[in-house]
PDB file of N, CA and C in Angstrom:
ATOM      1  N   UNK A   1      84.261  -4.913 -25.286  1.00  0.00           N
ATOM      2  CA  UNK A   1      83.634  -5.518 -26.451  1.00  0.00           C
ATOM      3  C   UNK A   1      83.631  -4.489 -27.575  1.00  0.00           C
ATOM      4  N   UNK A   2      84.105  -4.566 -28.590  1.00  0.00           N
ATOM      5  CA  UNK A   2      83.620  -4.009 -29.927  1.00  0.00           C
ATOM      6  C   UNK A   2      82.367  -3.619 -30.366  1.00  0.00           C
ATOM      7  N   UNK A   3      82.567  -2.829 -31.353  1.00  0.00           N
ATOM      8  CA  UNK A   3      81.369  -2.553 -31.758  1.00  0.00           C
ATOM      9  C   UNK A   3      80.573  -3.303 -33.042  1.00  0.00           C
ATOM     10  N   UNK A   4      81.659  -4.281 -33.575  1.00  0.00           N
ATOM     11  CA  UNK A   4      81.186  -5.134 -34.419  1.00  0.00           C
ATOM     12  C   UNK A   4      80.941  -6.402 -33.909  1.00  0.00           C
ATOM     13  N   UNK A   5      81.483  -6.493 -32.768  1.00  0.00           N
ATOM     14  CA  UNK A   5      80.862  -7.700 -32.118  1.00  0.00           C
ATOM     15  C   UNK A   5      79.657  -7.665 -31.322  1.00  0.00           C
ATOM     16  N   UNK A   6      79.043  -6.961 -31.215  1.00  0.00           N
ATOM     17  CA  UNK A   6      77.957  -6.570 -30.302  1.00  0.00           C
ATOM     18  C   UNK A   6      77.130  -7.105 -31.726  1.00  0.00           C
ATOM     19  N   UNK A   7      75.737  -7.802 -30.652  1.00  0.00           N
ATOM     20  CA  UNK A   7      74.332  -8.600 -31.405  1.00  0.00           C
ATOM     21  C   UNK A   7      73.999  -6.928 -31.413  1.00  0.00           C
ATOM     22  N   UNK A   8      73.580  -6.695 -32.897  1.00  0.00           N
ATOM     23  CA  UNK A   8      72.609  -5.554 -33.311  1.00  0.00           C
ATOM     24  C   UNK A   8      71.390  -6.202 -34.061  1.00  0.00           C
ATOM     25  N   UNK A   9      70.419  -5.057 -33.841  1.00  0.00           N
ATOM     26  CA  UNK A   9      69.088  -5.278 -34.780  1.00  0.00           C
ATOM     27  C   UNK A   9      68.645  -4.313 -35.392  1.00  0.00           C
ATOM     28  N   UNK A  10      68.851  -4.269 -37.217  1.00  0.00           N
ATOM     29  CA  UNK A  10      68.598  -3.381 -38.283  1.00  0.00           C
ATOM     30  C   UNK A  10      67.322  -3.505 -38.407  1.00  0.00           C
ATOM     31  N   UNK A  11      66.341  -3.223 -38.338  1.00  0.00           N
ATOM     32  CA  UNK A  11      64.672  -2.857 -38.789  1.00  0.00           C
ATOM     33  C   UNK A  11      64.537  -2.181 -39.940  1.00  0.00           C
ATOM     34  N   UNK A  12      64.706  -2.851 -40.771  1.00  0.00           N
ATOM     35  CA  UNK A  12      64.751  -2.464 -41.871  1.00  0.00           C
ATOM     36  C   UNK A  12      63.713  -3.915 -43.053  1.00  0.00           C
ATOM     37  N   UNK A  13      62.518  -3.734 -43.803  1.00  0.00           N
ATOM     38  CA  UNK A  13      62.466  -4.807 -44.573  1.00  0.00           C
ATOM     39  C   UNK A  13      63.680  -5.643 -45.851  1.00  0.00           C
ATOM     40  N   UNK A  14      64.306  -4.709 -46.277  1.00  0.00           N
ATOM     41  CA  UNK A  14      65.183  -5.326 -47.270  1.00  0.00           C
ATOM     42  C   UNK A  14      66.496  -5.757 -46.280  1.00  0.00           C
ATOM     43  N   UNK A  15      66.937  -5.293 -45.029  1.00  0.00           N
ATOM     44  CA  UNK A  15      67.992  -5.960 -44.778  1.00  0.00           C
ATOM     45  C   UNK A  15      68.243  -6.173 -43.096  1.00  0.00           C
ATOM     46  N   UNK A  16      68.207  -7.308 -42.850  1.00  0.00           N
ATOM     47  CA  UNK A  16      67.838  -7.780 -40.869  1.00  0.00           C
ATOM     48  C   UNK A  16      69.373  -8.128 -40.916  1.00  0.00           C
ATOM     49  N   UNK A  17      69.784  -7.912 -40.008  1.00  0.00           N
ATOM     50  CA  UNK A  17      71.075  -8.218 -39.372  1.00  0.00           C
ATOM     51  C   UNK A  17      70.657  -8.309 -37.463  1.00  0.00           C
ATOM     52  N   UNK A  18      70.303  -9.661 -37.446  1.00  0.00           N
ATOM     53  CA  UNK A  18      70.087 -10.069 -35.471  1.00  0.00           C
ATOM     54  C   UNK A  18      71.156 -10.769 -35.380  1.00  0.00           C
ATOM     55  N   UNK A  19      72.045 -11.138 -35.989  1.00  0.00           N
ATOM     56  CA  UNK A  19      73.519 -11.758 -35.814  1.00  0.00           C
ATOM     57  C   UNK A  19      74.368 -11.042 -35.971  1.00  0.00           C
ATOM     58  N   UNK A  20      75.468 -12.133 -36.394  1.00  0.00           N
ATOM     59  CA  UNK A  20      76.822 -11.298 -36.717  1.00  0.00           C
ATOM     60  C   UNK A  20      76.899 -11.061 -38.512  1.00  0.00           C
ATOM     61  N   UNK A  21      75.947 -12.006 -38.471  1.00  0.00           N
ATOM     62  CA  UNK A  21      75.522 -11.674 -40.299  1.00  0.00           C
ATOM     63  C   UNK A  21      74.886 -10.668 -40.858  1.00  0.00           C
ATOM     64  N   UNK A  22      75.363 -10.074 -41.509  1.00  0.00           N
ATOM     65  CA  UNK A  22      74.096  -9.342 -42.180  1.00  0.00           C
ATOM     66  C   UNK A  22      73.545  -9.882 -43.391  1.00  0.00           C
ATOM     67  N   UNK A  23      72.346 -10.309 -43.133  1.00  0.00           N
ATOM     68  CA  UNK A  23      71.303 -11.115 -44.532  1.00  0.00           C
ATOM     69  C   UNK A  23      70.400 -10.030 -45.345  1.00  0.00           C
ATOM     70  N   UNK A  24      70.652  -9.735 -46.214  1.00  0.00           N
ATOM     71  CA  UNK A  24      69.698  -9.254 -47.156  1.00  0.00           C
ATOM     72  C   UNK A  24      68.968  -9.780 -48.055  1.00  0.00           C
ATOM     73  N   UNK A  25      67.511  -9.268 -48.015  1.00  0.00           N
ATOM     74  CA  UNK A  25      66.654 -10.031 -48.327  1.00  0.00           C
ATOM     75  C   UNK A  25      65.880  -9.727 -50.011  1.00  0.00           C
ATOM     76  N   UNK A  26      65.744 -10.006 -51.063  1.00  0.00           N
ATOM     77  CA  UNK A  26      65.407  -9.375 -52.559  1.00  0.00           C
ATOM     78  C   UNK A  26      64.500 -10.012 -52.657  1.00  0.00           C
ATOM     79  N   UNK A  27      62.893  -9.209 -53.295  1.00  0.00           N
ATOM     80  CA  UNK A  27      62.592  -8.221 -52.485  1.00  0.00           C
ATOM     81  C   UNK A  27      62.112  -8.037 -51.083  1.00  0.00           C
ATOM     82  N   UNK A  28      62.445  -6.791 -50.317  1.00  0.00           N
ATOM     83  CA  UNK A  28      62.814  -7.326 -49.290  1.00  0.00           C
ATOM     84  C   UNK A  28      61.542  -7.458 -48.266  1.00  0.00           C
ATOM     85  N   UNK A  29      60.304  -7.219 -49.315  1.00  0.00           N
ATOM     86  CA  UNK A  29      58.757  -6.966 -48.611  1.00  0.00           C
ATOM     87  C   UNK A  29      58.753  -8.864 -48.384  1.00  0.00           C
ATOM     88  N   UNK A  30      59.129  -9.765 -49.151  1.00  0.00           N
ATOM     89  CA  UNK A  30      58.615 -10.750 -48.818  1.00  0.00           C
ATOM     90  C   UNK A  30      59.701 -11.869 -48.204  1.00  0.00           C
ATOM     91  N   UNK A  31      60.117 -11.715 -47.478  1.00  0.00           N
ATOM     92  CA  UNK A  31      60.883 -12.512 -46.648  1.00  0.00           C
ATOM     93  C   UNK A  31      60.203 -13.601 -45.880  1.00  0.00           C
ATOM     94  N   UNK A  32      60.932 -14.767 -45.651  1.00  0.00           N
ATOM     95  CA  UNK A  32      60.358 -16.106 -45.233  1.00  0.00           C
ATOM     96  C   UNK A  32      59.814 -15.719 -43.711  1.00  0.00           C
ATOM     97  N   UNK A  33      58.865 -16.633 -43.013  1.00  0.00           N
ATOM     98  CA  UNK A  33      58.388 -16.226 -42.101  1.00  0.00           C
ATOM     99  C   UNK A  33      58.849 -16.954 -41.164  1.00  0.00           C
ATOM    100  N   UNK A  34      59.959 -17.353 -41.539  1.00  0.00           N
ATOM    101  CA  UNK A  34      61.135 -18.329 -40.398  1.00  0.00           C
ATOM    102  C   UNK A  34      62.347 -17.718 -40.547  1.00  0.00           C
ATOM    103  N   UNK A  35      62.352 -16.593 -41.220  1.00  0.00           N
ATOM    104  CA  UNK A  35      63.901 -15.847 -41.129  1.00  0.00           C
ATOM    105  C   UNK A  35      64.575 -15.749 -39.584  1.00  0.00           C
ATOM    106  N   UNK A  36      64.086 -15.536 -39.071  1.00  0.00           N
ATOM    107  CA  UNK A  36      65.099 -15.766 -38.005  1.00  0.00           C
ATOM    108  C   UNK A  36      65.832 -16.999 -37.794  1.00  0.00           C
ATOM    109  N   UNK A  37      65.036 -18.310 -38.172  1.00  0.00           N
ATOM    110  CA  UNK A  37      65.414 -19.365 -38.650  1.00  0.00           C
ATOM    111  C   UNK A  37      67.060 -19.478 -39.938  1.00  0.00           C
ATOM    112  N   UNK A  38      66.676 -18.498 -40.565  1.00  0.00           N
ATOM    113  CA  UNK A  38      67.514 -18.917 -41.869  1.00  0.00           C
ATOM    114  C   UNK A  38      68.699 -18.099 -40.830  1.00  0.00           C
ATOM    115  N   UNK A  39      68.309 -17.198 -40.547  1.00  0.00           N
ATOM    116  CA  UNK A  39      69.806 -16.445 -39.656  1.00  0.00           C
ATOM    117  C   UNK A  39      70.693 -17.082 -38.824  1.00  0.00           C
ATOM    118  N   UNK A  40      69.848 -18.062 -38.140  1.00  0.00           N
ATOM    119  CA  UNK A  40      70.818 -18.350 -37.213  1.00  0.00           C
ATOM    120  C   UNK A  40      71.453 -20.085 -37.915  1.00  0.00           C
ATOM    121  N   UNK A  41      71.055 -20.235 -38.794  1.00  0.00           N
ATOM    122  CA  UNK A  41      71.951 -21.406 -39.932  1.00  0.00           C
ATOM    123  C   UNK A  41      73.035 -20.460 -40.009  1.00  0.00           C
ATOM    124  N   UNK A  42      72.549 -19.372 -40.875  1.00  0.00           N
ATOM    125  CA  UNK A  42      73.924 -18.619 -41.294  1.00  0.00           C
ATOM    126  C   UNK A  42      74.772 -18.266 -40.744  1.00  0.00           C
ATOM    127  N   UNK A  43      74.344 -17.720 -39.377  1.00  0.00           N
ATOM    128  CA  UNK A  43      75.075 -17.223 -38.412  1.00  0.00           C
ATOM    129  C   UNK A  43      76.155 -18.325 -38.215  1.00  0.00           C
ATOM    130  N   UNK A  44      75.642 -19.625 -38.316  1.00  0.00           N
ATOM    131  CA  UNK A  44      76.391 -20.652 -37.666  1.00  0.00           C
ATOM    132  C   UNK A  44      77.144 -21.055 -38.456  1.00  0.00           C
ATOM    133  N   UNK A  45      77.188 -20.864 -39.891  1.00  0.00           N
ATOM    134  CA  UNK A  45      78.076 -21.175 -40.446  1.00  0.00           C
ATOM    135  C   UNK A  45      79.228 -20.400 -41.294  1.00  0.00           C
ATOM    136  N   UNK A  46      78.806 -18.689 -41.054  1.00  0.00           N
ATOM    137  CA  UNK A  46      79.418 -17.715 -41.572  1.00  0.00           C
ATOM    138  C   UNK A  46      80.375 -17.226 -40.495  1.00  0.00           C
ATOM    139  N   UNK A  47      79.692 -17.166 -39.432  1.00  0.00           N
ATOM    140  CA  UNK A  47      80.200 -16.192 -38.066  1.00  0.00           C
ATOM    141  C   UNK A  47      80.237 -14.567 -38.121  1.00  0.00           C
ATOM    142  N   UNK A  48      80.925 -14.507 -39.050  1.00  0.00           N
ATOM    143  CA  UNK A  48      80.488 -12.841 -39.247  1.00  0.00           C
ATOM    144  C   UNK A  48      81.081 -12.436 -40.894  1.00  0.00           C
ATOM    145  N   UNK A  49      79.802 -11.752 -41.331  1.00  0.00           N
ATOM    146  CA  UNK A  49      79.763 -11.467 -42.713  1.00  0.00           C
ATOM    147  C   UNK A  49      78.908 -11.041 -43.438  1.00  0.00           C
ATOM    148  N   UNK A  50      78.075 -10.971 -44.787  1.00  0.00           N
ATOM    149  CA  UNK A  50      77.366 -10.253 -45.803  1.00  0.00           C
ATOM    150  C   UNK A  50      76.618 -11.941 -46.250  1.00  0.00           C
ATOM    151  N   UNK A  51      75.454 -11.790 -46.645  1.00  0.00           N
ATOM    152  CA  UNK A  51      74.815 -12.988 -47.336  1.00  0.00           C
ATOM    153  C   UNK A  51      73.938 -12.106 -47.974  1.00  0.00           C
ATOM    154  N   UNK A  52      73.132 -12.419 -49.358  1.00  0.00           N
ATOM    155  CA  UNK A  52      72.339 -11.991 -50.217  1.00  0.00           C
ATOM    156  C   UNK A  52      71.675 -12.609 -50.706  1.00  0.00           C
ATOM    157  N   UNK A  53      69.641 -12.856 -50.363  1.00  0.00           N
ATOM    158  CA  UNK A  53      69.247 -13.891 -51.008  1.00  0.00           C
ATOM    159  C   UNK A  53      68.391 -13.127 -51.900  1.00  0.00           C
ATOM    160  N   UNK A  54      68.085 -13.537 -52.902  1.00  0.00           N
ATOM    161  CA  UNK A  54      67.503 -13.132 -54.213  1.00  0.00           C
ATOM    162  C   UNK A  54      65.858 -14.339 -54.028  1.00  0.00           C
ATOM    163  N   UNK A  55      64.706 -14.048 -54.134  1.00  0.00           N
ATOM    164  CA  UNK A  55      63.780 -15.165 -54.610  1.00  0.00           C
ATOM    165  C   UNK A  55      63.625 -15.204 -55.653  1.00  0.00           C
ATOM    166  N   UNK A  56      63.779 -16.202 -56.109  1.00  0.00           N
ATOM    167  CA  UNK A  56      63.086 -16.831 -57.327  1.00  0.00           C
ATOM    168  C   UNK A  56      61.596 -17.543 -57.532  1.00  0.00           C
ATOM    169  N   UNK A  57      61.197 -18.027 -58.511  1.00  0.00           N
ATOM    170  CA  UNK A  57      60.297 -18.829 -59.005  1.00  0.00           C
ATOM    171  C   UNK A  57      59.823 -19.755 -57.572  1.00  0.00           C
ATOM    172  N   UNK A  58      60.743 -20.080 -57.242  1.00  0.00           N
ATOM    173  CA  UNK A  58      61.073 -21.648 -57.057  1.00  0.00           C
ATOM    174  C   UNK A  58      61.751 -21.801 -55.497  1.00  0.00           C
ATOM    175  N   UNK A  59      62.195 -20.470 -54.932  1.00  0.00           N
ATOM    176  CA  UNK A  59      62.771 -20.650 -53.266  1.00  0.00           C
ATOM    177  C   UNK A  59      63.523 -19.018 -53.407  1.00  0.00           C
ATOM    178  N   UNK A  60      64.818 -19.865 -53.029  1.00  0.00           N
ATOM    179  CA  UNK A  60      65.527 -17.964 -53.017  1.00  0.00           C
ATOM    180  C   UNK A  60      67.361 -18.705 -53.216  1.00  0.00           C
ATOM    181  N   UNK A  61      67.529 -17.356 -53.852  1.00  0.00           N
ATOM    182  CA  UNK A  61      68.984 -18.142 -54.612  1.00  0.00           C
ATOM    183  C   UNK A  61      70.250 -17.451 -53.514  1.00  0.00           C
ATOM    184  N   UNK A  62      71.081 -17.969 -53.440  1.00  0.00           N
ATOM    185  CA  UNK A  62      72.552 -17.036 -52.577  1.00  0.00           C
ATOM    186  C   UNK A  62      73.263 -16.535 -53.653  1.00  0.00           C
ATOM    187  N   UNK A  63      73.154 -15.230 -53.788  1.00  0.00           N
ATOM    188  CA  UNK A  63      74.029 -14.435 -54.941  1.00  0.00           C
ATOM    189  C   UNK A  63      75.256 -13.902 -53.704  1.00  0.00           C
ATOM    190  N   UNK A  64      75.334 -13.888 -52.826  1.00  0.00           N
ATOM    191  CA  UNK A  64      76.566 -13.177 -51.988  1.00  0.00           C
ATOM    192  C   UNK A  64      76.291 -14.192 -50.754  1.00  0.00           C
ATOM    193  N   UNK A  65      77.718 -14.976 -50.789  1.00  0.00           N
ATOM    194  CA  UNK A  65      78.000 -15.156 -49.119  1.00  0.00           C
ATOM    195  C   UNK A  65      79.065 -14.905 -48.390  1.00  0.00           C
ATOM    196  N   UNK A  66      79.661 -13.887 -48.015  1.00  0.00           N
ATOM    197  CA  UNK A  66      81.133 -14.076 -47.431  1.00  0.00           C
ATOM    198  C   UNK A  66      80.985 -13.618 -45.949  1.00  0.00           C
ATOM    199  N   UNK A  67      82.427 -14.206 -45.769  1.00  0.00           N
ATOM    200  CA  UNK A  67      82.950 -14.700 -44.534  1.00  0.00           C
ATOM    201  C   UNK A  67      83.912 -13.728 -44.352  1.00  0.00           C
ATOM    202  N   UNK A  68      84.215 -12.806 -43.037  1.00  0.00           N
ATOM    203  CA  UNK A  68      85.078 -12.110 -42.852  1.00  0.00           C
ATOM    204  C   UNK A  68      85.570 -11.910 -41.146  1.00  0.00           C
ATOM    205  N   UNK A  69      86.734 -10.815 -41.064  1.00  0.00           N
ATOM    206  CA  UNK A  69      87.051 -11.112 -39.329  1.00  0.00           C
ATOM    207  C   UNK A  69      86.257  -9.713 -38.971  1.00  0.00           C
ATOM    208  N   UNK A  70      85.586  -9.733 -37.970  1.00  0.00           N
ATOM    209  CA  UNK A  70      85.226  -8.021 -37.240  1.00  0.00           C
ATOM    210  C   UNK A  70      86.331  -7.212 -36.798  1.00  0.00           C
ATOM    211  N   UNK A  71      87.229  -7.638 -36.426  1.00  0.00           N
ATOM    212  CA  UNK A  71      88.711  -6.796 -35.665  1.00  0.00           C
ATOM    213  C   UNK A  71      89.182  -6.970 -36.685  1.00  0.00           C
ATOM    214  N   UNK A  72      89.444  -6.302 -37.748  1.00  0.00           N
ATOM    215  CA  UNK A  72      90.261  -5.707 -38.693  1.00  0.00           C
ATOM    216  C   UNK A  72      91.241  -4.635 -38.376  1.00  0.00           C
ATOM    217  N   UNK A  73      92.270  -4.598 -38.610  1.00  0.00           N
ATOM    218  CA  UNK A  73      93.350  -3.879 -38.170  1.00  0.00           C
ATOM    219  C   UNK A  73      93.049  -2.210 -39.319  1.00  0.00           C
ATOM    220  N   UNK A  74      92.808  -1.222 -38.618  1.00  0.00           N
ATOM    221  CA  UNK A  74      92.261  -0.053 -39.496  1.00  0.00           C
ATOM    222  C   UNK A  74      93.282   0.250 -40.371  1.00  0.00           C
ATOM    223  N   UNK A  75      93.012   0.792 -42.110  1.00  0.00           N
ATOM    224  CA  UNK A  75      93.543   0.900 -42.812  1.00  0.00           C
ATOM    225  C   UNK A  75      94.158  -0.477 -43.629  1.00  0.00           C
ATOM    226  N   UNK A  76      94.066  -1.644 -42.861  1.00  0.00           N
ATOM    227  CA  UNK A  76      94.189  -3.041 -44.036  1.00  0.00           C
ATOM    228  C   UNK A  76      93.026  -3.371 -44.135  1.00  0.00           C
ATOM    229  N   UNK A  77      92.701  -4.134 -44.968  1.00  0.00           N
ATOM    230  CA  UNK A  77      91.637  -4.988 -45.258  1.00  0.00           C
ATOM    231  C   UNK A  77      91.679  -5.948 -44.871  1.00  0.00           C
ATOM    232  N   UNK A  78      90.140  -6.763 -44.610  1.00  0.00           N
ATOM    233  CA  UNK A  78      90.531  -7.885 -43.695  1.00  0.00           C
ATOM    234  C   UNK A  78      90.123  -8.576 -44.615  1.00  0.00           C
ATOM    235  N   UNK A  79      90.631 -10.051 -44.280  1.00  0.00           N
ATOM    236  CA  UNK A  79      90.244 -11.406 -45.433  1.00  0.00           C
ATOM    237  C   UNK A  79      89.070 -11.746 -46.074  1.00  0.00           C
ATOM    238  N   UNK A  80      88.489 -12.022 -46.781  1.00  0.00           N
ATOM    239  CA  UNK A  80      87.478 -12.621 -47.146  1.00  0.00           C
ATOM    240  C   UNK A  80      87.146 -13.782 -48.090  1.00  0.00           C
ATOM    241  N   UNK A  81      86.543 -14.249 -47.324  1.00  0.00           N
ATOM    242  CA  UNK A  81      85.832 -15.779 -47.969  1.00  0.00           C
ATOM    243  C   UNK A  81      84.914 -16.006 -48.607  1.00  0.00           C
ATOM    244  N   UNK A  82      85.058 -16.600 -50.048  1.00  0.00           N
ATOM    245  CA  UNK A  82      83.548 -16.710 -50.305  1.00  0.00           C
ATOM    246  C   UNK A  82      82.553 -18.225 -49.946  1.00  0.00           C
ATOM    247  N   UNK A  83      81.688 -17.978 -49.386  1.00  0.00           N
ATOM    248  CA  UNK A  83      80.790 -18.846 -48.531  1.00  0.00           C
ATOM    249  C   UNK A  83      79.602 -19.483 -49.191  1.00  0.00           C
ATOM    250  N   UNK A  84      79.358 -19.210 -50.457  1.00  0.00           N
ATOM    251  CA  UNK A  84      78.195 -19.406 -51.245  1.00  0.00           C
ATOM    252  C   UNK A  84      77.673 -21.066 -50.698  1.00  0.00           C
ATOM    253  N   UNK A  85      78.523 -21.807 -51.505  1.00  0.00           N
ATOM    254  CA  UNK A  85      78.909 -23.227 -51.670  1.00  0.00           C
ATOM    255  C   UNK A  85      78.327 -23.716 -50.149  1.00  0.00           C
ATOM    256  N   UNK A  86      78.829 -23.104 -48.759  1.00  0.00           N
ATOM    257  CA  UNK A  86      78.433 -23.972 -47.470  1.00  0.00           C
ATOM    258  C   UNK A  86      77.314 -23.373 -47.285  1.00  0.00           C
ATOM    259  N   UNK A  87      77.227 -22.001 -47.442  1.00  0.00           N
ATOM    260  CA  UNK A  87      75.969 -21.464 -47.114  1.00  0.00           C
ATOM    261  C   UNK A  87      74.528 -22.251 -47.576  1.00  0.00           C
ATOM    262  N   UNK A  88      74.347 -22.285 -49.028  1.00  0.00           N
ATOM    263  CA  UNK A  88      73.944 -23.345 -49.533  1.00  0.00           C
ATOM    264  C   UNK A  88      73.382 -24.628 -49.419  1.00  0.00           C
ATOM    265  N   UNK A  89      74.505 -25.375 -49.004  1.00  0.00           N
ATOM    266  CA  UNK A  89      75.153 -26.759 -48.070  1.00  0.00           C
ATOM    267  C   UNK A  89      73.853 -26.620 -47.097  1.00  0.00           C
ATOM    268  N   UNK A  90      74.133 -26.074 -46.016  1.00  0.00           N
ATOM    269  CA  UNK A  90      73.668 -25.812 -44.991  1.00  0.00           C
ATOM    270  C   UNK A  90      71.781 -25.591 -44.906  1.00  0.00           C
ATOM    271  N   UNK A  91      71.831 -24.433 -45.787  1.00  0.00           N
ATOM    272  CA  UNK A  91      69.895 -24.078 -46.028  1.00  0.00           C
ATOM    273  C   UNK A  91      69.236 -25.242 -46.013  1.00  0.00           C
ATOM    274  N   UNK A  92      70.186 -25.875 -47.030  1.00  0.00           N
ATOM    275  CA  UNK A  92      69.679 -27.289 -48.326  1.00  0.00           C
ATOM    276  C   UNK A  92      68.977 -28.140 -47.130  1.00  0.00           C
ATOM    277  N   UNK A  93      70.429 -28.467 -46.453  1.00  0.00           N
ATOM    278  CA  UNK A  93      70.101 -29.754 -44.873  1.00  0.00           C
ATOM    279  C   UNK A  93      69.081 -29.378 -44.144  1.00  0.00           C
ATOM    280  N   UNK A  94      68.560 -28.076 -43.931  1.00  0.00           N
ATOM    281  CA  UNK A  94      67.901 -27.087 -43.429  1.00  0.00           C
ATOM    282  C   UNK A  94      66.121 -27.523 -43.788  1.00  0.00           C
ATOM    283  N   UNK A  95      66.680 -27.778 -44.740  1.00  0.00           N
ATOM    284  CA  UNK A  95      65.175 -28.240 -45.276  1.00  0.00           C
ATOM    285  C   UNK A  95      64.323 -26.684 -46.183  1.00  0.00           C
ATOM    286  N   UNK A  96      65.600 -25.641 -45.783  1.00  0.00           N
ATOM    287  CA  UNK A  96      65.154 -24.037 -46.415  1.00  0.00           C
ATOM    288  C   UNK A  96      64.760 -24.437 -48.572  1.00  0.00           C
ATOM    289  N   UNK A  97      64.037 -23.745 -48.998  1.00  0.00           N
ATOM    290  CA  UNK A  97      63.837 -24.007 -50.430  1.00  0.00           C
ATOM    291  C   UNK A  97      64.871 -22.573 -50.975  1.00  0.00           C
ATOM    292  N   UNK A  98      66.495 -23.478 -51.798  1.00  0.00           N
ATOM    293  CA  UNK A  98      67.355 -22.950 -51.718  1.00  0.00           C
ATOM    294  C   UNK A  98      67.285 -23.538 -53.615  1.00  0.00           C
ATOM    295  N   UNK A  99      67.604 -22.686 -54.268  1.00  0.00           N
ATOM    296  CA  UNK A  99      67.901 -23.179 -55.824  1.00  0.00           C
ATOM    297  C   UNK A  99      69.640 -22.354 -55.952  1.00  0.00           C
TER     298      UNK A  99
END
């Protein structure tokens, strides 16, 4: 197994990664109290990648969602997707307060 495929856990307030996602949270003292909740949406619809939620007024916005492979061949870059749009999609159905 890899080392990017292995479930890790960052303890950190501004940025939890218990998936293959890493979610960062702005600011990161007040994060939802169902985040583990919002992770594993993402998880499910990113698979492995970067997400960035910002709060607002009003819920919390997705300024970064992408989608990428963990086995990257060293020295290329591996693909990336931007995910905003499903990520989004997804919270919304979620019932998450997503602007």
């Amino acid at each position: 197994m890899s080392q990017l495929s292995k479930v890790s856990t960052v303890s950190s307030p501004m940025h939890q990664q218990v998936g293959r996602v890493a979610v960062k949270w702005f600011p990161g003292a007040r994060t939802p109290d169902d985040a583990s909740e919002w992770q594993r949406i993402i998880d499910a619809i990113i698979g492995y990648g970067f997400v960035d939620l910002v709060q607002q007024a009003d819920g919390w916005r997705v300024t970064l969602a992408t989608a990428g492979t963990p086995d990257s061949v060293p020295g290329q870059s591996s693909p990336v997707k931007d995910m905003r749009a499903e990520v989004i999609a997804a919270l919304k159905a979620a019932g998450k307060p997503v602007v």
